[in-house]
C-alpha atoms as a PDB file:
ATOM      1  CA  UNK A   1      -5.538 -58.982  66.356  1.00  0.00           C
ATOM      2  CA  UNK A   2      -7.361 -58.609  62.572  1.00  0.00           C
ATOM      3  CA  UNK A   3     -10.513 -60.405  64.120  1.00  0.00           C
ATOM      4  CA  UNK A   4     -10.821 -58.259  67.371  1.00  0.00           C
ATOM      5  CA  UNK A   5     -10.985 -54.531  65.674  1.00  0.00           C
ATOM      6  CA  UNK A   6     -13.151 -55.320  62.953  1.00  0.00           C
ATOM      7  CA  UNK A   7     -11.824 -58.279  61.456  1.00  0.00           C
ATOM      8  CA  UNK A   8     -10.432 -56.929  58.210  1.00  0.00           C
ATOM      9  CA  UNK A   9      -6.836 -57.780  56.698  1.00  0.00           C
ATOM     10  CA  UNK A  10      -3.651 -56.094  56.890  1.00  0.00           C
ATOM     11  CA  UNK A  11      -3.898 -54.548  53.598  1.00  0.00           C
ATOM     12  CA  UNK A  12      -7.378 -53.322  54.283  1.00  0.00           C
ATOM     13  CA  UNK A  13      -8.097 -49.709  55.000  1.00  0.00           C
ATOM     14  CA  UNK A  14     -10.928 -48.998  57.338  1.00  0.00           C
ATOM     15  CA  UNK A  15     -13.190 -45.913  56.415  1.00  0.00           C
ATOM     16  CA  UNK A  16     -13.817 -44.871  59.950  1.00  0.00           C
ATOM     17  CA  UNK A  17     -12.147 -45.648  63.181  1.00  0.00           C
ATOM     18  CA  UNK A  18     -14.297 -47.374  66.093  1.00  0.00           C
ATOM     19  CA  UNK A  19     -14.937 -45.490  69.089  1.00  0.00           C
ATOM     20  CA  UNK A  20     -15.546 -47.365  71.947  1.00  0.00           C
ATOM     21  CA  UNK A  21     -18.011 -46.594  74.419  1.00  0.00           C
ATOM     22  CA  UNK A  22     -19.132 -47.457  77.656  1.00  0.00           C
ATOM     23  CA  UNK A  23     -22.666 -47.663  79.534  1.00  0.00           C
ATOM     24  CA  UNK A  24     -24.228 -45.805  82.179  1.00  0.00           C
ATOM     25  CA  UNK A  25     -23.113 -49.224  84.523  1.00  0.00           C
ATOM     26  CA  UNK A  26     -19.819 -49.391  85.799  1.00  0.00           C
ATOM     27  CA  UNK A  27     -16.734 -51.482  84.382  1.00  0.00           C
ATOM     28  CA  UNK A  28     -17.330 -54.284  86.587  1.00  0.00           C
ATOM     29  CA  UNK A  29     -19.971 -56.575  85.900  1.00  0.00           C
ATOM     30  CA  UNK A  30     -21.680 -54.354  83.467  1.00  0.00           C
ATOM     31  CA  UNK A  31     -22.161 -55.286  79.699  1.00  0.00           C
ATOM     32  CA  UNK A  32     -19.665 -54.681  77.482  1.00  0.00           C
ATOM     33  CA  UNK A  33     -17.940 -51.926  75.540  1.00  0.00           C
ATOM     34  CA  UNK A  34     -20.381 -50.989  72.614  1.00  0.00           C
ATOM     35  CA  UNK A  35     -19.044 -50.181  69.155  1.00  0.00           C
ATOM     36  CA  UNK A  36     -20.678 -47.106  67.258  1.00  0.00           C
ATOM     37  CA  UNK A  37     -21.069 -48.710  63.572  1.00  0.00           C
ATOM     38  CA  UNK A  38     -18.846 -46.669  61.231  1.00  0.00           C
ATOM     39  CA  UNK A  39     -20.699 -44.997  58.019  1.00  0.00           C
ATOM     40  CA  UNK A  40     -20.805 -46.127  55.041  1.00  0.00           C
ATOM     41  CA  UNK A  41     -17.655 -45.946  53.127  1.00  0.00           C
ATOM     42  CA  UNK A  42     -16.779 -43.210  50.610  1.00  0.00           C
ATOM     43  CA  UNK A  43     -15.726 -44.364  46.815  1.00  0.00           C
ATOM     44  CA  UNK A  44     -12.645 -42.940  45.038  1.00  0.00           C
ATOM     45  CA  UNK A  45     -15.396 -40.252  43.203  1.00  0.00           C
ATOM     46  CA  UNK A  46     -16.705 -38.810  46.041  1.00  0.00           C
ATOM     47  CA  UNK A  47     -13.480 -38.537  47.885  1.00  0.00           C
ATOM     48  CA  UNK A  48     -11.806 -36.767  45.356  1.00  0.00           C
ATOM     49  CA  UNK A  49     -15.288 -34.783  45.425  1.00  0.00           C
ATOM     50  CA  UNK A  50     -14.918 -33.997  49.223  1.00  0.00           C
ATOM     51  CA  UNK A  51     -10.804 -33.177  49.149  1.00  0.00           C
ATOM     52  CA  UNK A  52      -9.735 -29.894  50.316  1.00  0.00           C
ATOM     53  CA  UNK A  53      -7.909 -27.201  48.586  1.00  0.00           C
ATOM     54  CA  UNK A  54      -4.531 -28.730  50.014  1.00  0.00           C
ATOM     55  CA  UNK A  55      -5.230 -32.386  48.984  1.00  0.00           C
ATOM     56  CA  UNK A  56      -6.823 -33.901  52.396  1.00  0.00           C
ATOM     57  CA  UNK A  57      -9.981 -35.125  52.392  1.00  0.00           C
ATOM     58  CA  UNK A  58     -12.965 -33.550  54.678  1.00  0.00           C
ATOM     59  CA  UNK A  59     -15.476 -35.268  56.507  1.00  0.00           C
ATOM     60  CA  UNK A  60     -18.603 -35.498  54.527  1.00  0.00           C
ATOM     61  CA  UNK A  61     -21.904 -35.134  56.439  1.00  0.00           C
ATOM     62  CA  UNK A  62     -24.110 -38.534  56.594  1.00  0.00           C
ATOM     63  CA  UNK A  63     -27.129 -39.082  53.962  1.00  0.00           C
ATOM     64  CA  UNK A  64     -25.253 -36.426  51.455  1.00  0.00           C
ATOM     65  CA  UNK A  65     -25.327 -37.551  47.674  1.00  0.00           C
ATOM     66  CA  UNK A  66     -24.088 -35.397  44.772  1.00  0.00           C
ATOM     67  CA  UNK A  67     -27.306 -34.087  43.186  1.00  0.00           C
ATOM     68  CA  UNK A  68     -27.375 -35.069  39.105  1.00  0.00           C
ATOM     69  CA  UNK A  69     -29.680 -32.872  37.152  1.00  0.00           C
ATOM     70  CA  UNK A  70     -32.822 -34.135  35.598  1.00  0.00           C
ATOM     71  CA  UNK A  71     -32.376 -34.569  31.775  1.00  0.00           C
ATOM     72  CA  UNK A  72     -35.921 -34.279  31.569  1.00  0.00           C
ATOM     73  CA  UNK A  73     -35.678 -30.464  33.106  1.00  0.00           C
ATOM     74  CA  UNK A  74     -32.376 -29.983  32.288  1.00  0.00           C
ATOM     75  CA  UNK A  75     -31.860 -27.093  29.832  1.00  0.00           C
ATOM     76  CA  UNK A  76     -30.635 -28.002  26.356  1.00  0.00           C
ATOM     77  CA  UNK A  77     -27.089 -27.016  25.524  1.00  0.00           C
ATOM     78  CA  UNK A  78     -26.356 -28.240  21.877  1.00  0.00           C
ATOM     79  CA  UNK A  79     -26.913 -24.775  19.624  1.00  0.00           C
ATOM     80  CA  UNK A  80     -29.815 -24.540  17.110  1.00  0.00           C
ATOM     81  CA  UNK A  81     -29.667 -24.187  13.325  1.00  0.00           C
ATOM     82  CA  UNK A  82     -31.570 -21.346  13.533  1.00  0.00           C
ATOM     83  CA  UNK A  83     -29.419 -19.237  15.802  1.00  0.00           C
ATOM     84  CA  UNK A  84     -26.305 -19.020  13.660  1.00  0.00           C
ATOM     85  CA  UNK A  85     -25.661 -16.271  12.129  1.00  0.00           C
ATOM     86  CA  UNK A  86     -25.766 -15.285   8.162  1.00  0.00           C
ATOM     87  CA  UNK A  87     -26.881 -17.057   5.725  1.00  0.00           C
ATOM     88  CA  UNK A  88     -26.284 -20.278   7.911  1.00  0.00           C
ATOM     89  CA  UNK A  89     -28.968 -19.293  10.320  1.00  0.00           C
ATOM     90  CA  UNK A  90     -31.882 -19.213   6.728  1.00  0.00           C
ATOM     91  CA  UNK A  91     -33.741 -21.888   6.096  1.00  0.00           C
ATOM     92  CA  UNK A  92     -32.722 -24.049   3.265  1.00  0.00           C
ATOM     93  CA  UNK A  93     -34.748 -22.219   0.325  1.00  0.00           C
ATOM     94  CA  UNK A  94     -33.752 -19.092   1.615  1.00  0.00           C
ATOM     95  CA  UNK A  95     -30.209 -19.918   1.559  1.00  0.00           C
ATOM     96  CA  UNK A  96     -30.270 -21.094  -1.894  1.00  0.00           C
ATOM     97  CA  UNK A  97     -32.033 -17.501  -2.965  1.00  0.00           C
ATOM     98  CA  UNK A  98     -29.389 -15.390  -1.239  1.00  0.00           C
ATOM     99  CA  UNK A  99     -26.525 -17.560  -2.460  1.00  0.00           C
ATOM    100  CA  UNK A 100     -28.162 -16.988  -5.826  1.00  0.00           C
ATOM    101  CA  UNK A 101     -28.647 -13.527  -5.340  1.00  0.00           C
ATOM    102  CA  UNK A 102     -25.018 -13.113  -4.508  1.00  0.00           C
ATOM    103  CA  UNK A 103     -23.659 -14.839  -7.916  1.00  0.00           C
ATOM    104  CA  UNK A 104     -25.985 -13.076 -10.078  1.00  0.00           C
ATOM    105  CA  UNK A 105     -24.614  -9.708  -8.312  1.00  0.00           C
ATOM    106  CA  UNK A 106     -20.699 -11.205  -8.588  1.00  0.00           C
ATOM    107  CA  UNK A 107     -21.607 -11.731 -12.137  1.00  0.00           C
ATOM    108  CA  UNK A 108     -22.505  -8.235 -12.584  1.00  0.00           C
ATOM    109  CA  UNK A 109     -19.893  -6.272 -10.822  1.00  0.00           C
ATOM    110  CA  UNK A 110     -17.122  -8.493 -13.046  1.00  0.00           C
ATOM    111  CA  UNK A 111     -19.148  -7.848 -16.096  1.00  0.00           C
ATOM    112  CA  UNK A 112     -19.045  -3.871 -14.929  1.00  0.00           C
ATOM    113  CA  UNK A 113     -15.476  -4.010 -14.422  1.00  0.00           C
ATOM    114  CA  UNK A 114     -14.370  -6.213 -17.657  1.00  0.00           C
ATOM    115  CA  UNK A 115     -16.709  -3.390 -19.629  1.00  0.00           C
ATOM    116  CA  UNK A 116     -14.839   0.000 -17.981  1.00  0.00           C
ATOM    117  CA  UNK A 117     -11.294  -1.950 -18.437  1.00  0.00           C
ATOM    118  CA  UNK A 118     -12.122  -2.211 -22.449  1.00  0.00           C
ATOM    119  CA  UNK A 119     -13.920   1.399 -22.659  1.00  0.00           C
ATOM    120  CA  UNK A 120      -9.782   2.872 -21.384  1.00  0.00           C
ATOM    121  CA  UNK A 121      -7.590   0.209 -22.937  1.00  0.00           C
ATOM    122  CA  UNK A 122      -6.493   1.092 -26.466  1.00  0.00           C
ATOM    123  CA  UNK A 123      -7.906  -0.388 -29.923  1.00  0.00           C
ATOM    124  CA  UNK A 124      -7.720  -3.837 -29.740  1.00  0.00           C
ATOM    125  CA  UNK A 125      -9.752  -6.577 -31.315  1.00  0.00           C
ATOM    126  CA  UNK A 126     -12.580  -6.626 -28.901  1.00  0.00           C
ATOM    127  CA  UNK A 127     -13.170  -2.992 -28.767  1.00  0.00           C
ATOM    128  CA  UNK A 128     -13.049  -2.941 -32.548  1.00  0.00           C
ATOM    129  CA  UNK A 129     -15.269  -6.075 -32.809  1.00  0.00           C
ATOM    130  CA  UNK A 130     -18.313  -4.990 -29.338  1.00  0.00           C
ATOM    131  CA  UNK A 131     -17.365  -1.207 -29.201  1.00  0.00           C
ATOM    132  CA  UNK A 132     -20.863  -0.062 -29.740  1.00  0.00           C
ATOM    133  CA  UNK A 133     -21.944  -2.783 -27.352  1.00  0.00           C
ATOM    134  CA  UNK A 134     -18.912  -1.263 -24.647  1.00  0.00           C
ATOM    135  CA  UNK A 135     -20.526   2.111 -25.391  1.00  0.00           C
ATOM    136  CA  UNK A 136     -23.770   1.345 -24.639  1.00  0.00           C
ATOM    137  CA  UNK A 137     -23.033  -0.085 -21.644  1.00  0.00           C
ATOM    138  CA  UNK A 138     -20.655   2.932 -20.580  1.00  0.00           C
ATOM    139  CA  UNK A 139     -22.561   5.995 -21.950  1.00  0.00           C
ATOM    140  CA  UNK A 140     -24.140   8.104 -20.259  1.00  0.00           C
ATOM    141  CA  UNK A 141     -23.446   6.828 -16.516  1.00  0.00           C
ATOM    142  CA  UNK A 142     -20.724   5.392 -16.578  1.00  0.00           C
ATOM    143  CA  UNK A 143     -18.663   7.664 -18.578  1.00  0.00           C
ATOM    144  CA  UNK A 144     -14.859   7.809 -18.202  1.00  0.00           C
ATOM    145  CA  UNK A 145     -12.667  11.497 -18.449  1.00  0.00           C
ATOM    146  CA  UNK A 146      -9.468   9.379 -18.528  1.00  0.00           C
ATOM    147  CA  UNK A 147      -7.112   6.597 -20.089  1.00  0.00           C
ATOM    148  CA  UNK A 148      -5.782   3.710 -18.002  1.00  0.00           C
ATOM    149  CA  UNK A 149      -3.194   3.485 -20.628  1.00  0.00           C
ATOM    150  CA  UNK A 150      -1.006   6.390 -22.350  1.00  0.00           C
ATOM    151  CA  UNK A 151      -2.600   6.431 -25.822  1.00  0.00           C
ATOM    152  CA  UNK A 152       1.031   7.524 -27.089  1.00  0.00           C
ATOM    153  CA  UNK A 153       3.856   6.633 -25.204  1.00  0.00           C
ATOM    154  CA  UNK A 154       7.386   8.055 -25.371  1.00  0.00           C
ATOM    155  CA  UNK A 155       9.820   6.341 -27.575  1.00  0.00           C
ATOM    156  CA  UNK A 156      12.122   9.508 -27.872  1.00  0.00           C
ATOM    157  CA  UNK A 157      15.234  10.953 -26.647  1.00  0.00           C
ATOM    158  CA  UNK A 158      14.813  14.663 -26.219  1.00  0.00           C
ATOM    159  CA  UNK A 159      18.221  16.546 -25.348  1.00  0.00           C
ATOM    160  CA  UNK A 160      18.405  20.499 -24.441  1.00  0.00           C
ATOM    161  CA  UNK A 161      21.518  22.265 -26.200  1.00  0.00           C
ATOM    162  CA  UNK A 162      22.559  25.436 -26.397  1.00  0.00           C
ATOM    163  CA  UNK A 163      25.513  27.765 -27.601  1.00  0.00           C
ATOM    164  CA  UNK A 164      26.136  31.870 -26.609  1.00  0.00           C
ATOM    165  CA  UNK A 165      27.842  34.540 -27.858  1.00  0.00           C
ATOM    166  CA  UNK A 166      30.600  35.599 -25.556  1.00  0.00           C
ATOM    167  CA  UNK A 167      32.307  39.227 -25.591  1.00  0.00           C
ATOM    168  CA  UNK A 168      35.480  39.133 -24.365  1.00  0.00           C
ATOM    169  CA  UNK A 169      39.208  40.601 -24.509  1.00  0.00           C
ATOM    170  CA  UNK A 170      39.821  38.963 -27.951  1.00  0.00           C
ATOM    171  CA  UNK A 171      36.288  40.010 -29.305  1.00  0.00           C
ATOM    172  CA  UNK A 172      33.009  38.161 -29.819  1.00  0.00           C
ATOM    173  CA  UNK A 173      33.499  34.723 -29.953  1.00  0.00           C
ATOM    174  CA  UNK A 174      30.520  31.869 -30.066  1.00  0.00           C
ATOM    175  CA  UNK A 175      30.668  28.677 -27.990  1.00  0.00           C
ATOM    176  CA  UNK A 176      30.561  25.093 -29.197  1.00  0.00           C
ATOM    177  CA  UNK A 177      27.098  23.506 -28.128  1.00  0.00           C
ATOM    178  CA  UNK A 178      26.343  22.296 -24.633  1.00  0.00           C
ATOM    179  CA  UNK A 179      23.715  19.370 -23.683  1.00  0.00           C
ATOM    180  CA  UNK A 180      22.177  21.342 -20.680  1.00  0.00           C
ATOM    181  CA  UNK A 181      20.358  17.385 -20.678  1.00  0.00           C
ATOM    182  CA  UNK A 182      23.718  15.737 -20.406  1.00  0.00           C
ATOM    183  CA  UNK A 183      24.721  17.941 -17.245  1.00  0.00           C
ATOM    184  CA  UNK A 184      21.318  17.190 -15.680  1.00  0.00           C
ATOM    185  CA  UNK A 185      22.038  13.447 -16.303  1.00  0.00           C
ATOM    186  CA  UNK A 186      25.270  13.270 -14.978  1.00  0.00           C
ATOM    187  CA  UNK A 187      23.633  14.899 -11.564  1.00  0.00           C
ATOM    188  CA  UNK A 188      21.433  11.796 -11.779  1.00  0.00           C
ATOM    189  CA  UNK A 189      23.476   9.170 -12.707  1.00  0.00           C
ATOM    190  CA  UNK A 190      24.491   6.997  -9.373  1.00  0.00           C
ATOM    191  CA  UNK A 191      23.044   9.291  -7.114  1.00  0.00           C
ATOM    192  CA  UNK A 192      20.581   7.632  -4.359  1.00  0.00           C
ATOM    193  CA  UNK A 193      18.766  11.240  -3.918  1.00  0.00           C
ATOM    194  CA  UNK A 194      18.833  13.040  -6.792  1.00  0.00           C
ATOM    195  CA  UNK A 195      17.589  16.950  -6.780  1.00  0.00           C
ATOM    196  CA  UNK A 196      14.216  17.509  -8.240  1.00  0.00           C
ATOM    197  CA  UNK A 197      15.320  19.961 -10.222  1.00  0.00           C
ATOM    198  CA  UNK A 198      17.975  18.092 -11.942  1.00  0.00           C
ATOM    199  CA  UNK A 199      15.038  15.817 -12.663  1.00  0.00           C
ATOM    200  CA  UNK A 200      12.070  17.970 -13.812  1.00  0.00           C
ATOM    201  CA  UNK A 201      13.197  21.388 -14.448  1.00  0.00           C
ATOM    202  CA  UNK A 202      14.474  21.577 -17.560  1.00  0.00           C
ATOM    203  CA  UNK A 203      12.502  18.639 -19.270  1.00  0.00           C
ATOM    204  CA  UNK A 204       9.177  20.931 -17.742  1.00  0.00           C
ATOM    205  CA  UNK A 205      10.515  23.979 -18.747  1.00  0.00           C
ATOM    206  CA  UNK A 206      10.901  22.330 -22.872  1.00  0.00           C
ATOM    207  CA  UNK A 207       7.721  21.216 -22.647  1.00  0.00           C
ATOM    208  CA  UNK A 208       5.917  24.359 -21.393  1.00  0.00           C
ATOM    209  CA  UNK A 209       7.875  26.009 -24.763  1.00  0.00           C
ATOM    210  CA  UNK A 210       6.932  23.339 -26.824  1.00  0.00           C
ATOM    211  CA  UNK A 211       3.259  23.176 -26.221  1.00  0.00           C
ATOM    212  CA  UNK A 212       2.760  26.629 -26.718  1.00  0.00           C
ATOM    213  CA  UNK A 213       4.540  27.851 -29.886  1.00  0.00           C
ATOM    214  CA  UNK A 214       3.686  26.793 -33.007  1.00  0.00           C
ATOM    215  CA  UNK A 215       6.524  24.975 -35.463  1.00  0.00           C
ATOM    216  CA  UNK A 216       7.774  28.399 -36.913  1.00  0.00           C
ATOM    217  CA  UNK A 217       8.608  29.510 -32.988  1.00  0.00           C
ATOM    218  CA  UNK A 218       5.678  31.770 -32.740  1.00  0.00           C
ATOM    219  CA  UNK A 219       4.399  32.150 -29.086  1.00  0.00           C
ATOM    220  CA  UNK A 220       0.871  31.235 -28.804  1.00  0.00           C
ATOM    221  CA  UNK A 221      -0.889  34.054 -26.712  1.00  0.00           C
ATOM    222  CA  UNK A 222       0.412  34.967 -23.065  1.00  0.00           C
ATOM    223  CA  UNK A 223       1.711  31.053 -22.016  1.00  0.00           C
ATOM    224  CA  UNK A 224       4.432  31.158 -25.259  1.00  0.00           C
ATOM    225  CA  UNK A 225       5.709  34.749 -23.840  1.00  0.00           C
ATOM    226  CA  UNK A 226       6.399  33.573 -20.283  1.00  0.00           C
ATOM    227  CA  UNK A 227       7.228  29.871 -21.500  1.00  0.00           C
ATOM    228  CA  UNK A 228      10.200  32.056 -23.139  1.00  0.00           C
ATOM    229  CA  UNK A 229      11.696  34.223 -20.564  1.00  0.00           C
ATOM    230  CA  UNK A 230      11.286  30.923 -18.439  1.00  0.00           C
ATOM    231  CA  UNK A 231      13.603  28.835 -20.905  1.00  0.00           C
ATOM    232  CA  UNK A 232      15.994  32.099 -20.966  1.00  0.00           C
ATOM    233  CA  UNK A 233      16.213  32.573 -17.358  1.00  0.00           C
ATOM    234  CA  UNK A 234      17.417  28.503 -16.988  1.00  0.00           C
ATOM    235  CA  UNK A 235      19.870  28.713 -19.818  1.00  0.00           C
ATOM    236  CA  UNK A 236      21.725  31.715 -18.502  1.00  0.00           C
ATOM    237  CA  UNK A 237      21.334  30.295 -14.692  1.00  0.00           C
ATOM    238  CA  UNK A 238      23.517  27.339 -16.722  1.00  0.00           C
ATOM    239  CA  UNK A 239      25.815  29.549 -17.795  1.00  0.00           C
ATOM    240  CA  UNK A 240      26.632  31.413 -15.406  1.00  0.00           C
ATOM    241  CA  UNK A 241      28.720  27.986 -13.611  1.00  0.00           C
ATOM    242  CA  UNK A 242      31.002  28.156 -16.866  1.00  0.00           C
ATOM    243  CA  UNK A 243      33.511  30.720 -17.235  1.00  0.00           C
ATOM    244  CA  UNK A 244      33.988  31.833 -21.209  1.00  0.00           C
ATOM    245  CA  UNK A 245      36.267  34.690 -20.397  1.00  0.00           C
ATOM    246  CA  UNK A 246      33.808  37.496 -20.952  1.00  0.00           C
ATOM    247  CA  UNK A 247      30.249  38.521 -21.511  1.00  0.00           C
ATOM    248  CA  UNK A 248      27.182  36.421 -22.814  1.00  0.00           C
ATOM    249  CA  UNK A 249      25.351  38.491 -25.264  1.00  0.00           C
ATOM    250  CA  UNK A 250      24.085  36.133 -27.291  1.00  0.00           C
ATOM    251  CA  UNK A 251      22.073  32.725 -26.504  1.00  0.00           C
ATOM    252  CA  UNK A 252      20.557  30.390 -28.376  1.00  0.00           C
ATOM    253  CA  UNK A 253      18.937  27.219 -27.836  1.00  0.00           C
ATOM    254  CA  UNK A 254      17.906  23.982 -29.988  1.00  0.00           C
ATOM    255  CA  UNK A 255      16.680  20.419 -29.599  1.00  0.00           C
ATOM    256  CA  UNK A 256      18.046  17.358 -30.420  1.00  0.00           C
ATOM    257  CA  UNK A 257      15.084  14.036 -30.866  1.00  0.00           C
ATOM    258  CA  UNK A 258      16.511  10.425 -31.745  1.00  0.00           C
ATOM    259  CA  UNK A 259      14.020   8.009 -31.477  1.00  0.00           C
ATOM    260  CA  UNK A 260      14.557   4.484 -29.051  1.00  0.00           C
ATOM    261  CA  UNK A 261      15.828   1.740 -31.537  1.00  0.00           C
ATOM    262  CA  UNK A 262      13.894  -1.310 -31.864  1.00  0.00           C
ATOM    263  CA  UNK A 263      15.235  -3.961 -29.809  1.00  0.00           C
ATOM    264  CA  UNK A 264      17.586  -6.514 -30.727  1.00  0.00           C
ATOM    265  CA  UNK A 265      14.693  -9.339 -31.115  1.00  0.00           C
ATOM    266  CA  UNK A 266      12.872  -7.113 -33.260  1.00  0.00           C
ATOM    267  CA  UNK A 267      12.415  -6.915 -37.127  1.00  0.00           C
ATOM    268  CA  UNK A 268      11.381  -3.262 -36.830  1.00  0.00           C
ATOM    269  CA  UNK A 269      13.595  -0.270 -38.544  1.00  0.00           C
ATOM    270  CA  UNK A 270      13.359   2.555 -37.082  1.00  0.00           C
ATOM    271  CA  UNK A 271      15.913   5.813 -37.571  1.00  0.00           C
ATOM    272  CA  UNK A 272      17.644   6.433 -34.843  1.00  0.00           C
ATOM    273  CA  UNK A 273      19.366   9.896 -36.514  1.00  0.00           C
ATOM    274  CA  UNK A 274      18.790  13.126 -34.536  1.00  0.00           C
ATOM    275  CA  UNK A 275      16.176  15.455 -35.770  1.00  0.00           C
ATOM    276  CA  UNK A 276      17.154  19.229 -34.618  1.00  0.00           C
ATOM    277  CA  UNK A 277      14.549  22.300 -33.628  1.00  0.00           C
ATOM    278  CA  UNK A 278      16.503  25.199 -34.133  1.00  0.00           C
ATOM    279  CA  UNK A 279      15.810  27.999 -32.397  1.00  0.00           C
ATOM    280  CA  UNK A 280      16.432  31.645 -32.933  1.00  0.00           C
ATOM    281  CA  UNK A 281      19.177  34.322 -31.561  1.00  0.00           C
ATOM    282  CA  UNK A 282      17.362  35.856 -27.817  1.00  0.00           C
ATOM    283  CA  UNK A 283      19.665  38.551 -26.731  1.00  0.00           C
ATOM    284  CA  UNK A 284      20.476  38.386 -23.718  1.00  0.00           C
ATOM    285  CA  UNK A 285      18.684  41.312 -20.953  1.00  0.00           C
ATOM    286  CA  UNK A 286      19.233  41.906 -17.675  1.00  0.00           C
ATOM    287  CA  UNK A 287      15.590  40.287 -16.827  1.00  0.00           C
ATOM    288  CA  UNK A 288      17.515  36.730 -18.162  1.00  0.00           C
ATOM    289  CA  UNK A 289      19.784  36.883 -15.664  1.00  0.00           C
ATOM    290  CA  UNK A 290      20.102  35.509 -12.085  1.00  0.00           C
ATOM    291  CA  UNK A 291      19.684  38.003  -9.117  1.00  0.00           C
ATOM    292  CA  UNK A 292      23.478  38.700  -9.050  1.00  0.00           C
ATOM    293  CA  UNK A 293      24.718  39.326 -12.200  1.00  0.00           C
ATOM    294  CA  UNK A 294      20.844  41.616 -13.062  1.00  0.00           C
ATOM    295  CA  UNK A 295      22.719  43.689 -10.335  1.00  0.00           C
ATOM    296  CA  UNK A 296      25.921  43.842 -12.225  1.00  0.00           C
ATOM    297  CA  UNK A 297      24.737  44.344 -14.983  1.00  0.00           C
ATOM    298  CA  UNK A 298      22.191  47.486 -14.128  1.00  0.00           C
ATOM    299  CA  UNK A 299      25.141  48.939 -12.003  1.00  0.00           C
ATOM    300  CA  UNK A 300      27.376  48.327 -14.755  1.00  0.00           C
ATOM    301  CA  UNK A 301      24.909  50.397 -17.080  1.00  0.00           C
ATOM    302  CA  UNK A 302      24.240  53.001 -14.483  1.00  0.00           C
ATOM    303  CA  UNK A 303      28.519  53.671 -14.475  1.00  0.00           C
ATOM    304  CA  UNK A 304      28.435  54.122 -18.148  1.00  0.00           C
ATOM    305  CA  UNK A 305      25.848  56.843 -17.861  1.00  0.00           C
END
């Protein structure tokens, strides 16, 4: 059966089926069936070439070949040295300039930065050893209004006491001291958001009085005046949350410094003894008082009248 369509074997798959086809003479006596010859068979690559979307094959027309570019005409794909970009797209002596270039300005810019860091760091051995050099460098320019580093850090303890003169039913009497610091740091202590002015306002306030009166408590100018009624107005604002059984007429205040011992590791002795800044008697007016007790104490003085 092999031998009469085509004789190929069983296992043999035939690219095209035969068609047969009969002359213009009639089936009797005429010549016989003639077979169209079946085109030439398709290879594995151009099948897979020709397959549909859904995986069957389509008929390919006769005479058509898969057209393969010329590599003669065929535009160049691989990427020039010259089109990258940066210094990778120079040409060799270029790049090494530029990559010169680059250090020397590296070099510079550290050299800037190493020369500013010494000009605000405190005395040390290089500054003592290139300072002119350091100046020259830095002056005029490059000049620098401020220090990277405090030039005197604290190592002190600075507490806020004070003590009043009540009048009460028994008569004037005067109060033991009272850390208005120790208050402020018990507000602090183990609290996740502690108040601002627990923090600031009375360490501020000392400060303001401090840095403008002189050691013999003299206000200097217009700042010492106001720095005074300001420390007033906070001590009896303290107070006032302590009952002493009658009428503050009296305040005064003082400062207790103990400098930070040395630590443990340390060979250093330093005196650790409080050093007190006394100052004197303010009697108390109704301007030194909070809002409330002003008003008590003008209507107070108005009854009297």
């Amino acid at each position: 059966m092999d031998s009469d369509h085509g004789g190929r074997a069983d296992g043999e798959k035939r690219a095209w089926p035969e068609i047969p086809r009969r002359n213009g003479a009639g089936s009797s006596g005429g010549p016989g069936p003639e077979v169209v010859a079946p085109p030439p068979e398709q290879t594995d690559t151009a099948a897979d070439a020709a397959a549909e979307p859904g995986g069957i094959p389509g008929p390919e027309p006769y005479g058509r070949r898969d057209s393969v570019p010329d590599p003669a005409t065929a535009p160049s794909t691989a990427p020039s040295r010259r089109e990258g970009r940066g210094i990778a797209g120079l040409s060799l002596p270029y790049q090494i300039v530029a990559a010169l270039a680059l250090s020397v300005m590296g070099l510079v810019a550290c050299g800037h930065l190493a020369m500013v860091f010494l000009h605000v760091a405190p005395s040390n051995t290089l500054t003592k050893q290139h300072g002119e050099r350091i100046d020259d460098w830095i002056y005029p320019e490059f000049e620098q209004n401020w220090k990277l580093f405090a030039p005197n850090p604290l190592q002190q303890n600075i507490a806020v006491h004070v003590r009043a003169e009540v009048e009460g039913a028994d008569g004037r009497i005067t109060t033991r001291w009272m850390s208005l610091s120790h208050e402020d740091g018990q507000a602090i202590r183990g609290n996740p958001l502690p108040s601002h002015v627990h923090q600031n306002e009375l360490r501020r306030a000392w400060d303001f009085y401090t840095g403008s009166h002189d050691d013999e408590n003299r206000p200097r100018g217009l700042r010492g005046e106001l720095s005074e009624r300001y420390i007033r107005r906070i001590v009896m604002l303290r107070l006032s949350e302590h009952d002493y059984g009658g009428t503050v007429e009296r305040i005064q205040v003082r400062s207790s410094v103990r400098s930070v011992g040395a630590p443990p590791w340390s060979a250093e002795k330093i005196s650790t003894e409080p050093n007190y800044r006394v100052l004197p008697w303010w009697t108390v007016t109704p301007s030194d008082l909070p809002e409330a007790g002003a008003d008590q104490v003008s209507s107070g003085a108005e009854a009297e009248k």
